[in-house]
N, C-alpha and C. Protein backbone atom coordinates (compact mmCIF):
# COMPACT_ATOMS: atom_id res chain seq x y z
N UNK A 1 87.30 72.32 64.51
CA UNK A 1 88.71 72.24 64.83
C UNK A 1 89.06 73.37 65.80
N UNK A 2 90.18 73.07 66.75
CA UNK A 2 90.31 73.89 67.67
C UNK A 2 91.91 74.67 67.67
N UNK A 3 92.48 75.46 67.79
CA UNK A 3 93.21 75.75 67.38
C UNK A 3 93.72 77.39 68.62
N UNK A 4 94.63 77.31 69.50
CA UNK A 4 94.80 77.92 70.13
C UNK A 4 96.70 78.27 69.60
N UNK A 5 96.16 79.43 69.50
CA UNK A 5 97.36 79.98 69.27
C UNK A 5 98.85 80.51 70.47
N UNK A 6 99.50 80.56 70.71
CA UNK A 6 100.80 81.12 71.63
C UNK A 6 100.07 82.12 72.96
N UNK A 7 99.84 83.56 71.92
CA UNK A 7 98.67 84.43 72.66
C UNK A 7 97.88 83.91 73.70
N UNK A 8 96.93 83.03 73.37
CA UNK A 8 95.84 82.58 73.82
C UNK A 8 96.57 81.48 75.18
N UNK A 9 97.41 80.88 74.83
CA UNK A 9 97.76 80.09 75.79
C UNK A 9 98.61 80.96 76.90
N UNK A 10 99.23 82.05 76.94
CA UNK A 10 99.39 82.73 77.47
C UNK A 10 98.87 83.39 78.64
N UNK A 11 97.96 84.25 77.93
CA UNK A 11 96.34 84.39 78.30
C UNK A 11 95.84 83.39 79.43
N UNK A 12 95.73 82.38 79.30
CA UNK A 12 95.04 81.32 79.73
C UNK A 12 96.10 81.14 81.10
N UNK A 13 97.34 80.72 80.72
CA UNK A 13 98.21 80.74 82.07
C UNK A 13 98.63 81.74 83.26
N UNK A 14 98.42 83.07 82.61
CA UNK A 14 98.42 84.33 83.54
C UNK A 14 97.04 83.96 84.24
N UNK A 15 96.03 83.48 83.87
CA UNK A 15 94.63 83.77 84.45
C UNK A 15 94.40 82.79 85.48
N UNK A 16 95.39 81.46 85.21
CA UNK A 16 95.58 80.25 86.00
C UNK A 16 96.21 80.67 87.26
N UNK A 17 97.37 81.08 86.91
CA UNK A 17 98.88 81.18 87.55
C UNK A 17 98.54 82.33 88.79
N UNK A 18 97.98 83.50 87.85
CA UNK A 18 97.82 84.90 89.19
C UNK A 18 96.33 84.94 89.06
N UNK A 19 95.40 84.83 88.13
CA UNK A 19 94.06 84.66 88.88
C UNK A 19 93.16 83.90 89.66
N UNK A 20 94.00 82.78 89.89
CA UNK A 20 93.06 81.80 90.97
C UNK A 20 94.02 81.10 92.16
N UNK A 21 95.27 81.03 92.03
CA UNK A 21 96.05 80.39 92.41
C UNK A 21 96.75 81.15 93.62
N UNK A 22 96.86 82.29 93.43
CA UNK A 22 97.81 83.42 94.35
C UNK A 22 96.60 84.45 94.99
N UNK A 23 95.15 83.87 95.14
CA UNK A 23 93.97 84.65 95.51
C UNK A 23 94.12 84.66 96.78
N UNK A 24 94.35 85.55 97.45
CA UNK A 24 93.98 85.15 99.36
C UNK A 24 92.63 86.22 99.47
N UNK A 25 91.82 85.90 100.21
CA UNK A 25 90.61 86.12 100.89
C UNK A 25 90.23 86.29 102.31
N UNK A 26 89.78 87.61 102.69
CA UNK A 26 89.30 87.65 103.95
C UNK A 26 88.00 87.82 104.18
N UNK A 27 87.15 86.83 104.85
CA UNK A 27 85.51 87.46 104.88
C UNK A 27 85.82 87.07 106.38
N UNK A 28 84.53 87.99 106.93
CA UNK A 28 83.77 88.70 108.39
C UNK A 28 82.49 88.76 107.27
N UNK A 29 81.72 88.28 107.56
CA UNK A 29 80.37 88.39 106.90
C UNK A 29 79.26 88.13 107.65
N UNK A 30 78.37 89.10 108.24
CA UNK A 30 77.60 88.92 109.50
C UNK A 30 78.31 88.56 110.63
N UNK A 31 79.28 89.45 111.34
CA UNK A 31 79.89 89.29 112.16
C UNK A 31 79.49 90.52 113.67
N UNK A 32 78.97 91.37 113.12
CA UNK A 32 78.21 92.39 113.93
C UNK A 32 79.63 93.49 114.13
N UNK A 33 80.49 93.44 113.07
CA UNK A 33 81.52 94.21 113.31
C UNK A 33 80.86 95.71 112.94
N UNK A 34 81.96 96.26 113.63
CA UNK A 34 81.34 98.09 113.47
C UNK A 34 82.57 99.10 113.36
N UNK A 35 83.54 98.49 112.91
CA UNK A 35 85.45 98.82 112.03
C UNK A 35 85.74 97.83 111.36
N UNK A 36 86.43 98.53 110.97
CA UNK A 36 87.05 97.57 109.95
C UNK A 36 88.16 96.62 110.89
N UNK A 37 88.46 95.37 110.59
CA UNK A 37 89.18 94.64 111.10
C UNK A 37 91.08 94.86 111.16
N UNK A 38 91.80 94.44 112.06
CA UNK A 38 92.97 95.15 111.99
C UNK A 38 94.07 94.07 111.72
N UNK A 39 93.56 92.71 111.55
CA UNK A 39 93.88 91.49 111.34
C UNK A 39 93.87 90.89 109.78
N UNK A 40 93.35 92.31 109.12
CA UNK A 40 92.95 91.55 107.59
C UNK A 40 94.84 91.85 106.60
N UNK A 41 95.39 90.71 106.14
CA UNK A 41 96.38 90.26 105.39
C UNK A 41 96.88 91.39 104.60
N UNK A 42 97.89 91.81 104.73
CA UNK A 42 98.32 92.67 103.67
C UNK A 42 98.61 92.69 102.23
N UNK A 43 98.30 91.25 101.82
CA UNK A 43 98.41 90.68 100.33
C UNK A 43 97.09 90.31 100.21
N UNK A 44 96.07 90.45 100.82
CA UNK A 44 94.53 90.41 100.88
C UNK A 44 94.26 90.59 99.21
N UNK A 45 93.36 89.97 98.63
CA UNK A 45 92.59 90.04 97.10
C UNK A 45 91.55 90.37 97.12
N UNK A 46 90.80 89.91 98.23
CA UNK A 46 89.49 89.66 97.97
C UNK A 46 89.04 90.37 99.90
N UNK A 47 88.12 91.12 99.68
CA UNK A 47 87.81 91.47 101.51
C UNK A 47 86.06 91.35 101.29
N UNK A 48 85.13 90.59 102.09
CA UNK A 48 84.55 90.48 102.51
C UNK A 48 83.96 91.08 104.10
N UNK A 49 83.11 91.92 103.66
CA UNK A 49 82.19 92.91 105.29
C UNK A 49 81.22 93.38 105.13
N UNK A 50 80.69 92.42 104.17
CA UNK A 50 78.95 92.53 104.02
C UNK A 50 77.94 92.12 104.97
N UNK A 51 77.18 92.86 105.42
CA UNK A 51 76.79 92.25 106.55
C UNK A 51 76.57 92.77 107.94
N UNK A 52 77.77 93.70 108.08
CA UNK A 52 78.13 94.28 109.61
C UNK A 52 77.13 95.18 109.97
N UNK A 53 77.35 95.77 111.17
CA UNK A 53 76.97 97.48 110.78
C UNK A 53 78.25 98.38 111.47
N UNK A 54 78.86 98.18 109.72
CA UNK A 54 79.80 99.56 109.76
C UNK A 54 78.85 100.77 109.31
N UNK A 55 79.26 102.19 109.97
CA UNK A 55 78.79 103.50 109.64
C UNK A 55 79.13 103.79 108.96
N UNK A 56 80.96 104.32 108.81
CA UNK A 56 81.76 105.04 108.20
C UNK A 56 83.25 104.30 108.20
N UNK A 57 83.84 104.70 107.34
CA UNK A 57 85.12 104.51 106.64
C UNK A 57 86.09 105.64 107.05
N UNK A 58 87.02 105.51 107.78
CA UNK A 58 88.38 106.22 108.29
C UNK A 58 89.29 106.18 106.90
N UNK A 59 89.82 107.23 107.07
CA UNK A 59 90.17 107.83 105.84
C UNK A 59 91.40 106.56 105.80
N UNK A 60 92.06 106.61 103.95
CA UNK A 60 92.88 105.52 103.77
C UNK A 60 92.64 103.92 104.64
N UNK A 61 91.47 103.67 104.80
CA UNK A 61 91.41 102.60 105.60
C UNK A 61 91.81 101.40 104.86
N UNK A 62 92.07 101.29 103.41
CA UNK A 62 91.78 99.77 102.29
C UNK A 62 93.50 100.15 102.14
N UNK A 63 94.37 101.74 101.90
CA UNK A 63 95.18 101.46 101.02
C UNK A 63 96.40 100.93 101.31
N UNK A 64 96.66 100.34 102.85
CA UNK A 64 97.66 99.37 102.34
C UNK A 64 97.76 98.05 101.31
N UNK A 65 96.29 97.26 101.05
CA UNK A 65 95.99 96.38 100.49
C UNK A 65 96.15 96.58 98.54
N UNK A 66 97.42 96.94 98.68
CA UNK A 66 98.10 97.18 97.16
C UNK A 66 97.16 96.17 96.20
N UNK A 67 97.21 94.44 96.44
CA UNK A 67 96.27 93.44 95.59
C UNK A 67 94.90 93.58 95.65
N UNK A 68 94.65 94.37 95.83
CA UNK A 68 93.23 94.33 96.46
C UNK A 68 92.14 94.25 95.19
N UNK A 69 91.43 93.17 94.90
CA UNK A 69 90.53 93.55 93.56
C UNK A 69 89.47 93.59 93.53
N UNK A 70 88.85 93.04 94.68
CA UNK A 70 87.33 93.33 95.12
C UNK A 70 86.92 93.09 96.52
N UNK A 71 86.03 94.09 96.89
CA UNK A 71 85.80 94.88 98.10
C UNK A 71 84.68 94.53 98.24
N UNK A 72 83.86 93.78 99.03
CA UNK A 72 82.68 93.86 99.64
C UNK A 72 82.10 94.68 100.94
N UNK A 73 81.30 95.43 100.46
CA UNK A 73 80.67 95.76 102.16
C UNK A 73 79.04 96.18 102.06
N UNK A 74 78.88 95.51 101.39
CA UNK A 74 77.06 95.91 101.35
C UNK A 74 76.64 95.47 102.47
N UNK A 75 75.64 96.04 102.41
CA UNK A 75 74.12 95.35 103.68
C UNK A 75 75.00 96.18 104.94
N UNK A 76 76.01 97.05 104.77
CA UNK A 76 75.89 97.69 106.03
C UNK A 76 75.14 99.18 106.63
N UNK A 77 75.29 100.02 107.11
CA UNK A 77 74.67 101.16 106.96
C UNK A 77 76.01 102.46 107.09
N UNK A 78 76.80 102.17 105.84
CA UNK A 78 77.38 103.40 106.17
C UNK A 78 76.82 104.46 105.20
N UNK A 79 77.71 105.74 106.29
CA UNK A 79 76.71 106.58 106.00
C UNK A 79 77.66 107.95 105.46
N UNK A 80 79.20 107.53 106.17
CA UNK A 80 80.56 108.73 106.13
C UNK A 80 81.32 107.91 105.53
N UNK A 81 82.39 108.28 104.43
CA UNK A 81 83.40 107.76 104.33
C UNK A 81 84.57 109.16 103.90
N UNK A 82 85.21 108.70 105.35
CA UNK A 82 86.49 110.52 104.86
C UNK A 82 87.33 109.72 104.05
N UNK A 83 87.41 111.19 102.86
CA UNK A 83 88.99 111.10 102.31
C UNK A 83 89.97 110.61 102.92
């Protein structure tokens, strides 16, 4: 028997409602970029820049992206990232 309680359905609709539904996404993935892009969404969720060859990271470069919940940038070669 299955039995979902108030809680649980709750639960379940926050995860619907703001975790899949309100996701925006930016990938550059093997793009041969070497900065960060100046075009990426300010309600951005998800950033994709795996791939490039970025060096280094300019300081505050992510923190306008308040939603921001996961960050990709592997496979590049950085090597600096300023405060």
């Amino acid at each position: 028997m299955c039995f979902i309680n108030a809680k649980m359905l709750l639960l379940i609709f926050v995860f619907v409602v703001f975790g899949e539904v309100y996701s925006v996404t930016y990938s550059k993935r093997d793009q041969g970029l070497t900065d960060i892009p100046e075009d990426i969404p300010v309600d951005v969720t998800v950033i994709h820049l795996g791939g490039n060859e970025l060096t280094s990271l300019r300081p505050r470069c992510f923190s306008n992206f308040t939603k921001l919940i996961k960050l990709d940038l592997g496979s590049n070669n950085i090597s600096v990232i300023h405060p």
